[in-house]
PDB file of N, CA and C in Angstrom:
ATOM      1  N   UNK A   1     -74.409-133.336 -37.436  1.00  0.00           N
ATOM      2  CA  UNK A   1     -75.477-132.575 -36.814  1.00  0.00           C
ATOM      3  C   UNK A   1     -74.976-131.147 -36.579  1.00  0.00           C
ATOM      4  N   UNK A   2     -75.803-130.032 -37.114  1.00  0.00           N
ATOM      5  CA  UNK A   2     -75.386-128.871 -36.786  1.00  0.00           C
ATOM      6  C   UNK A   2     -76.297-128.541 -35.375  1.00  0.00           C
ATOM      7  N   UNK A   3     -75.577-127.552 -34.944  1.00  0.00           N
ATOM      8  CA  UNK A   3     -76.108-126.854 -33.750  1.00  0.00           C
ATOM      9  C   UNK A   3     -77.756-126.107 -33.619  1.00  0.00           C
ATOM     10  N   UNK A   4     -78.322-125.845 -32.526  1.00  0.00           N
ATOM     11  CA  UNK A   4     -79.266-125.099 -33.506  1.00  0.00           C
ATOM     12  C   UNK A   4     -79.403-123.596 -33.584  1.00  0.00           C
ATOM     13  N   UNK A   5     -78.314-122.892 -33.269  1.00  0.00           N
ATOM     14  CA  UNK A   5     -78.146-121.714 -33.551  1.00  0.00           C
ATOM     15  C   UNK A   5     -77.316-121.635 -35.008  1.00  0.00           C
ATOM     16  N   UNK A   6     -76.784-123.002 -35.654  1.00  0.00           N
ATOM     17  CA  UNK A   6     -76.271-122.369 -37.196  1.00  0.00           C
ATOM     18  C   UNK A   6     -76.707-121.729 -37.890  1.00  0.00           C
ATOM     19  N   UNK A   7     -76.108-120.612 -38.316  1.00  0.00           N
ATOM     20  CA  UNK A   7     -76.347-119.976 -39.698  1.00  0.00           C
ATOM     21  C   UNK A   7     -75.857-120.484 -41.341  1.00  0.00           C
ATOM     22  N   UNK A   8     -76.675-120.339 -41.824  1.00  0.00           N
ATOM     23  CA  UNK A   8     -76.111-121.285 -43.760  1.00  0.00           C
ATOM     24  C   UNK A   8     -76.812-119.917 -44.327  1.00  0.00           C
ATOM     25  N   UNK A   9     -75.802-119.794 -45.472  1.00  0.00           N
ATOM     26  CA  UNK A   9     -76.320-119.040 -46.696  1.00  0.00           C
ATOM     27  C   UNK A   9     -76.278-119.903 -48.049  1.00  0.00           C
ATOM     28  N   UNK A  10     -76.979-119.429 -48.671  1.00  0.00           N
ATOM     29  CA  UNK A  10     -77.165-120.232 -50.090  1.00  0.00           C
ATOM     30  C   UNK A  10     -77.055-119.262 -50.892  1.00  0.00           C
ATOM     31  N   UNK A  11     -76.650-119.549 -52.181  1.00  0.00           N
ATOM     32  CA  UNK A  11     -76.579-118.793 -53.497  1.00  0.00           C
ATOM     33  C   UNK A  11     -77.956-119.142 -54.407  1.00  0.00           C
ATOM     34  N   UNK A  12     -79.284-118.890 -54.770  1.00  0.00           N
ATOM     35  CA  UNK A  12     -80.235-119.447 -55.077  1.00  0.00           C
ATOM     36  C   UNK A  12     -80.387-118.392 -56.760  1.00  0.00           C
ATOM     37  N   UNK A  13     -79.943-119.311 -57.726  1.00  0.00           N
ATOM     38  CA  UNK A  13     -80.141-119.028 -59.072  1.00  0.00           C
ATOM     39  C   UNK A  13     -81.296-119.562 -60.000  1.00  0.00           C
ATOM     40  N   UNK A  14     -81.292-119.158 -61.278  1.00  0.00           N
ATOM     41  CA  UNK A  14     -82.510-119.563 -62.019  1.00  0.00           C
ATOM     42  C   UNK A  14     -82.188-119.296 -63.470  1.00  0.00           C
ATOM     43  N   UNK A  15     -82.079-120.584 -63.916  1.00  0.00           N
ATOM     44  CA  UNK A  15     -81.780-120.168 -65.513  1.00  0.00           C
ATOM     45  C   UNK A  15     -83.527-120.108 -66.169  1.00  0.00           C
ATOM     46  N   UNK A  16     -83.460-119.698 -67.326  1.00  0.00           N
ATOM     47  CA  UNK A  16     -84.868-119.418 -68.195  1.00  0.00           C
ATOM     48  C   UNK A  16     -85.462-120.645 -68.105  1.00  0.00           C
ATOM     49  N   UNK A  17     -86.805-121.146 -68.275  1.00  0.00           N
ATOM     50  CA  UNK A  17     -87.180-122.262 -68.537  1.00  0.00           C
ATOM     51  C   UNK A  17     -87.030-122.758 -69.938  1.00  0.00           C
ATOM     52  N   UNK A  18     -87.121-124.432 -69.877  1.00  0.00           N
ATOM     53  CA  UNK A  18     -87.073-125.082 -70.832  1.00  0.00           C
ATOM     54  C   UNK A  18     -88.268-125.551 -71.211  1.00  0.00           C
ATOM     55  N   UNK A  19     -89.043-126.082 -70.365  1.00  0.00           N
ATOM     56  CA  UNK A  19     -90.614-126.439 -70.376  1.00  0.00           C
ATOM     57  C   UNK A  19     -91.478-126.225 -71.952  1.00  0.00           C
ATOM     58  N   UNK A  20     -91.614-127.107 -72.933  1.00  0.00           N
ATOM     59  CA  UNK A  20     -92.596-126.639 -74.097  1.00  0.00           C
ATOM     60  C   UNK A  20     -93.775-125.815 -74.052  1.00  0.00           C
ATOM     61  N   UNK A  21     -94.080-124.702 -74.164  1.00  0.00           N
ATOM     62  CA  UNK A  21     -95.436-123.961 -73.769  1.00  0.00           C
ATOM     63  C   UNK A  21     -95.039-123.177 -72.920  1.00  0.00           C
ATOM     64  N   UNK A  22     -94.390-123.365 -71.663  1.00  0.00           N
ATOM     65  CA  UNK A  22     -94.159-122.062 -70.784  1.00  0.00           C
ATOM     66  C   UNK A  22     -93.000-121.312 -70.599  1.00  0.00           C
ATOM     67  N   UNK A  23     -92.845-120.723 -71.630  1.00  0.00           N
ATOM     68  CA  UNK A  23     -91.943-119.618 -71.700  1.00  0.00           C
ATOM     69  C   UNK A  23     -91.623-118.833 -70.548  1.00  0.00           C
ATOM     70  N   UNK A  24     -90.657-118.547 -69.446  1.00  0.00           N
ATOM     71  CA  UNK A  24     -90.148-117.631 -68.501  1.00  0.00           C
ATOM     72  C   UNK A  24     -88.827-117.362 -68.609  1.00  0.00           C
ATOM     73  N   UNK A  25     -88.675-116.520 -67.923  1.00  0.00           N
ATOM     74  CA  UNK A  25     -87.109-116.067 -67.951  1.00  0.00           C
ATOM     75  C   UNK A  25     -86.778-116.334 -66.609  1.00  0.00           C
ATOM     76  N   UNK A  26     -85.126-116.020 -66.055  1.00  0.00           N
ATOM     77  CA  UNK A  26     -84.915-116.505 -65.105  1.00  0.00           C
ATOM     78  C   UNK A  26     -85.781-115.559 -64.127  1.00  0.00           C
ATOM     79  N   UNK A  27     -85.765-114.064 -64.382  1.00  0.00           N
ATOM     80  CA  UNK A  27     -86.439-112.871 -63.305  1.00  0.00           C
ATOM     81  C   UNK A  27     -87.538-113.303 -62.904  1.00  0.00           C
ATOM     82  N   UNK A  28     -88.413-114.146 -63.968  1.00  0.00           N
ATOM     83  CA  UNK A  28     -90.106-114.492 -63.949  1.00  0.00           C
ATOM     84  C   UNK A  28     -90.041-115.400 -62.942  1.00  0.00           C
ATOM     85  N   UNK A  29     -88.847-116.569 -63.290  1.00  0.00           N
ATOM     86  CA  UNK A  29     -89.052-117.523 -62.289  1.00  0.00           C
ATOM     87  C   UNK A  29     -89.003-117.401 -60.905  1.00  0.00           C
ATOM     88  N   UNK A  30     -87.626-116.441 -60.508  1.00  0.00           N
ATOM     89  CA  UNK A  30     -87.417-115.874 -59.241  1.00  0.00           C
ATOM     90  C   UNK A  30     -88.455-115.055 -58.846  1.00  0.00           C
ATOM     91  N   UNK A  31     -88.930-114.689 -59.233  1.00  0.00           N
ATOM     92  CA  UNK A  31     -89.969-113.740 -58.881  1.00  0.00           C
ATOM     93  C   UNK A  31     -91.256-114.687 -58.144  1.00  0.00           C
ATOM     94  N   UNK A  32     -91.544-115.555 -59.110  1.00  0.00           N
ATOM     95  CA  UNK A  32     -92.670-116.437 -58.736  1.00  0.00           C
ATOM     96  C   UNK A  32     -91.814-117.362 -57.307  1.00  0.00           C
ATOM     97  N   UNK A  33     -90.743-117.615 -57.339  1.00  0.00           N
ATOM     98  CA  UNK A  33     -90.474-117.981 -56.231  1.00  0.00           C
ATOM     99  C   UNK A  33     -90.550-117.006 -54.830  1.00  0.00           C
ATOM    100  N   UNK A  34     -90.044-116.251 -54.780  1.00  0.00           N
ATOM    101  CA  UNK A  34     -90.249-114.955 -54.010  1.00  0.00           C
ATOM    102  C   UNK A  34     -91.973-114.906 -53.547  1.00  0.00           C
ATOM    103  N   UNK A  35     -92.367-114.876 -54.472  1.00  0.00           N
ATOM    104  CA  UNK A  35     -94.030-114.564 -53.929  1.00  0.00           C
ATOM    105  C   UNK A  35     -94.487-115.704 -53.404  1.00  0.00           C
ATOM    106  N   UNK A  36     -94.436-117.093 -53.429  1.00  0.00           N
ATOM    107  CA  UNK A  36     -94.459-118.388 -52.816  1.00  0.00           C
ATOM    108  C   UNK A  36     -94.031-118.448 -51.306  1.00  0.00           C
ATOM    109  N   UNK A  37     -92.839-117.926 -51.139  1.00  0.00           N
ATOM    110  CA  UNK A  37     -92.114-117.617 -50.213  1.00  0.00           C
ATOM    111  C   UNK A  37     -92.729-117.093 -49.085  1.00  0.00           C
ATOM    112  N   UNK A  38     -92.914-115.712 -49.561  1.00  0.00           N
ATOM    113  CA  UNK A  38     -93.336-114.299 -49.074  1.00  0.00           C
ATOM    114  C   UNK A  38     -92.062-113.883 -48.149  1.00  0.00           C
ATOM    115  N   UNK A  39     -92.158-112.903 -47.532  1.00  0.00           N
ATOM    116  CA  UNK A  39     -91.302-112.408 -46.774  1.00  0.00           C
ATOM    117  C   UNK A  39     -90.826-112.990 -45.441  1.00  0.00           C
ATOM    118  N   UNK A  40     -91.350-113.619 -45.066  1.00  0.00           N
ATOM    119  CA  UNK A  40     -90.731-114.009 -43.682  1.00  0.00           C
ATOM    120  C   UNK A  40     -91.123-116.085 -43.791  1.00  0.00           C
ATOM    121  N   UNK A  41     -90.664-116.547 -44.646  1.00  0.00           N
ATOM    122  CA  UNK A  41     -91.167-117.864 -44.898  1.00  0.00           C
ATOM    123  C   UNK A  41     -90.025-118.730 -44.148  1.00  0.00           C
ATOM    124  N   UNK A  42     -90.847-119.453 -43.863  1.00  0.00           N
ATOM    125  CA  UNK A  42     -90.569-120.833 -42.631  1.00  0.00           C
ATOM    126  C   UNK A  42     -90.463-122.154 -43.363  1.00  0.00           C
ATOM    127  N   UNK A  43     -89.321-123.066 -43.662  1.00  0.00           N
ATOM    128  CA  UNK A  43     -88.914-124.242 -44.256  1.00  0.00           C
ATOM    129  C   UNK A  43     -88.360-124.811 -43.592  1.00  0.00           C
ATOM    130  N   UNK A  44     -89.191-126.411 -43.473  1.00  0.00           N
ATOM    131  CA  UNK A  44     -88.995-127.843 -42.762  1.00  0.00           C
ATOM    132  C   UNK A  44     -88.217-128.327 -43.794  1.00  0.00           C
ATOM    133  N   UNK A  45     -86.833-128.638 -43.640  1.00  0.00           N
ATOM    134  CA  UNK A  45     -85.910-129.021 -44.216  1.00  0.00           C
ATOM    135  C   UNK A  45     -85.119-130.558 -43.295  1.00  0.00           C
ATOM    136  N   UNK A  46     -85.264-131.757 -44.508  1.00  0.00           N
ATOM    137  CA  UNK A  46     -85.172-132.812 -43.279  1.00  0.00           C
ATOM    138  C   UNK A  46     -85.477-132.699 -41.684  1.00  0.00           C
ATOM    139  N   UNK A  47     -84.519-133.428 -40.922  1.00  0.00           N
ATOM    140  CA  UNK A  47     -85.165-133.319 -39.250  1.00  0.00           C
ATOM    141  C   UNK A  47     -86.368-134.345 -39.335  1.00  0.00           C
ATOM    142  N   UNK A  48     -86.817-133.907 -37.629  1.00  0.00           N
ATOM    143  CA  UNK A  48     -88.060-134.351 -37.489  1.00  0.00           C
ATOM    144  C   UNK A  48     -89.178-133.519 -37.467  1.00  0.00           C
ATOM    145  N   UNK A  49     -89.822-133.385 -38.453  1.00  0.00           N
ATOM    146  CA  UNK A  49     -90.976-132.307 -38.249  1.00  0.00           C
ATOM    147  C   UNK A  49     -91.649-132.209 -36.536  1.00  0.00           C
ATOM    148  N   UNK A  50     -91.809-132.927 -36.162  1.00  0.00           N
ATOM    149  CA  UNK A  50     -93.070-133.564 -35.295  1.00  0.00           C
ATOM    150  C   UNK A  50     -92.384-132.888 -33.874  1.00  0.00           C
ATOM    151  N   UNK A  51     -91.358-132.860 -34.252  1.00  0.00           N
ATOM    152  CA  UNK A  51     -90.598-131.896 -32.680  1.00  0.00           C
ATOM    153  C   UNK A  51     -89.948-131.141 -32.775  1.00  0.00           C
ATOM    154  N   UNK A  52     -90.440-130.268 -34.449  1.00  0.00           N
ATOM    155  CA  UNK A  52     -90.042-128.608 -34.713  1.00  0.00           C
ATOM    156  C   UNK A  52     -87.960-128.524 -35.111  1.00  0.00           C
ATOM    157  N   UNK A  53     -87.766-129.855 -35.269  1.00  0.00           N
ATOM    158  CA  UNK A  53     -86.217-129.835 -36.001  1.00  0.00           C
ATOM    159  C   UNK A  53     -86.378-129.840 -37.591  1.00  0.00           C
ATOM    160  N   UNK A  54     -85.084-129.211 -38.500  1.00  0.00           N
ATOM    161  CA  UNK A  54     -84.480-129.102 -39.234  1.00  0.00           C
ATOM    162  C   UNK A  54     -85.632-127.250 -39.924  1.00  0.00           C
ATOM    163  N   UNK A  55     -86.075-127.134 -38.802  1.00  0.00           N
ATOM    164  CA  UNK A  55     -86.625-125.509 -39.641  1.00  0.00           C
ATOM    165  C   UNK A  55     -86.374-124.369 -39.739  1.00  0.00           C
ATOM    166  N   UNK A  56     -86.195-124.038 -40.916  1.00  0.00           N
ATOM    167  CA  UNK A  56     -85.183-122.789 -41.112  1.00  0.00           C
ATOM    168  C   UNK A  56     -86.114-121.980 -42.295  1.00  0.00           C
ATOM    169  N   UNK A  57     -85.847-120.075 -41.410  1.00  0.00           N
ATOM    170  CA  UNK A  57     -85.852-119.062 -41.932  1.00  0.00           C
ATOM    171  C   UNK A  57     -85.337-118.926 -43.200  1.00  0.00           C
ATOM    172  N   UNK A  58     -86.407-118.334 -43.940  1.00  0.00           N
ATOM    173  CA  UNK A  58     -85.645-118.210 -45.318  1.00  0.00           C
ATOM    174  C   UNK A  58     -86.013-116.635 -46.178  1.00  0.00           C
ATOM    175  N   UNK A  59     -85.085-115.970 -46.813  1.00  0.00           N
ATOM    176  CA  UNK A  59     -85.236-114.301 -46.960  1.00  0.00           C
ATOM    177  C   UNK A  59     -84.681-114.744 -48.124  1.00  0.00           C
ATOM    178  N   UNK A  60     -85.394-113.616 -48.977  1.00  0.00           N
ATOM    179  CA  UNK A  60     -84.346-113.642 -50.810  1.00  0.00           C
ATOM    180  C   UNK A  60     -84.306-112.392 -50.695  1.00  0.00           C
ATOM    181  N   UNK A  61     -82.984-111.947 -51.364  1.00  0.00           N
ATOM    182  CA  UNK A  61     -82.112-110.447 -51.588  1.00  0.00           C
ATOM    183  C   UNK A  61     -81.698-110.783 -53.234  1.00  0.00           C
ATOM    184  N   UNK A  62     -81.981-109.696 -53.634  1.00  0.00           N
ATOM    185  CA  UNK A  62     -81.440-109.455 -55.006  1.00  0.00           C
ATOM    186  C   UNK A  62     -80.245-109.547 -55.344  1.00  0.00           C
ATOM    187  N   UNK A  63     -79.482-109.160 -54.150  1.00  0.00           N
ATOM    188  CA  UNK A  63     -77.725-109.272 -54.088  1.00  0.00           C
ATOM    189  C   UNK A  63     -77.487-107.383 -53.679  1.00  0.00           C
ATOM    190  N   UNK A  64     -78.659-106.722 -53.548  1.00  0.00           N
ATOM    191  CA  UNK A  64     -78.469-105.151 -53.407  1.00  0.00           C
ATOM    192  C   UNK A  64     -78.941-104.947 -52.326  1.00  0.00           C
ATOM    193  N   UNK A  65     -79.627-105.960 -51.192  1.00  0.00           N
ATOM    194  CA  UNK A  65     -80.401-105.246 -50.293  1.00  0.00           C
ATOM    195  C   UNK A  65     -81.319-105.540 -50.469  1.00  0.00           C
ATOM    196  N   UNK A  66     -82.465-106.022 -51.231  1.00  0.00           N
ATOM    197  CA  UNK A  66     -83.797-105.761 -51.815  1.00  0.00           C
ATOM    198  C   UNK A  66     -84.352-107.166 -51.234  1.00  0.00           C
TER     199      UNK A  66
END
């Protein structure tokens, strides 16, 4: 059990798709993830939903700031 002030970072990559018919690249994909997201997006990650545990802030950076 982590605390609930932990902080986690993730490394979140994207190779091109494989999918027959839908051609993307990795930028397309990240991108479409990003806009799903939006800027200030909120993720129920295990826990118990029902009494506001395992939810965590989530931000994407280009690796520059962005």
């Amino acid at each position: 059990m982590l605390p609930a002030e932990t902080l986690l970072y993730a490394v979140v990559l994207a190779n091109p798709s494989r999918k027959d018919g839908h051609p993307k690249t990795a930028d397309e994909i990240l991108d479409y993830l990003a806009k799903q997201l939006g800027p200030n997006a909120v993720l129920q990650v295990g826990g118990d939903e029902t009494v506001g545990k395992g939810l965590c802030f989530a931000h994407l950076t280009d690796g520059r700031g962005n």
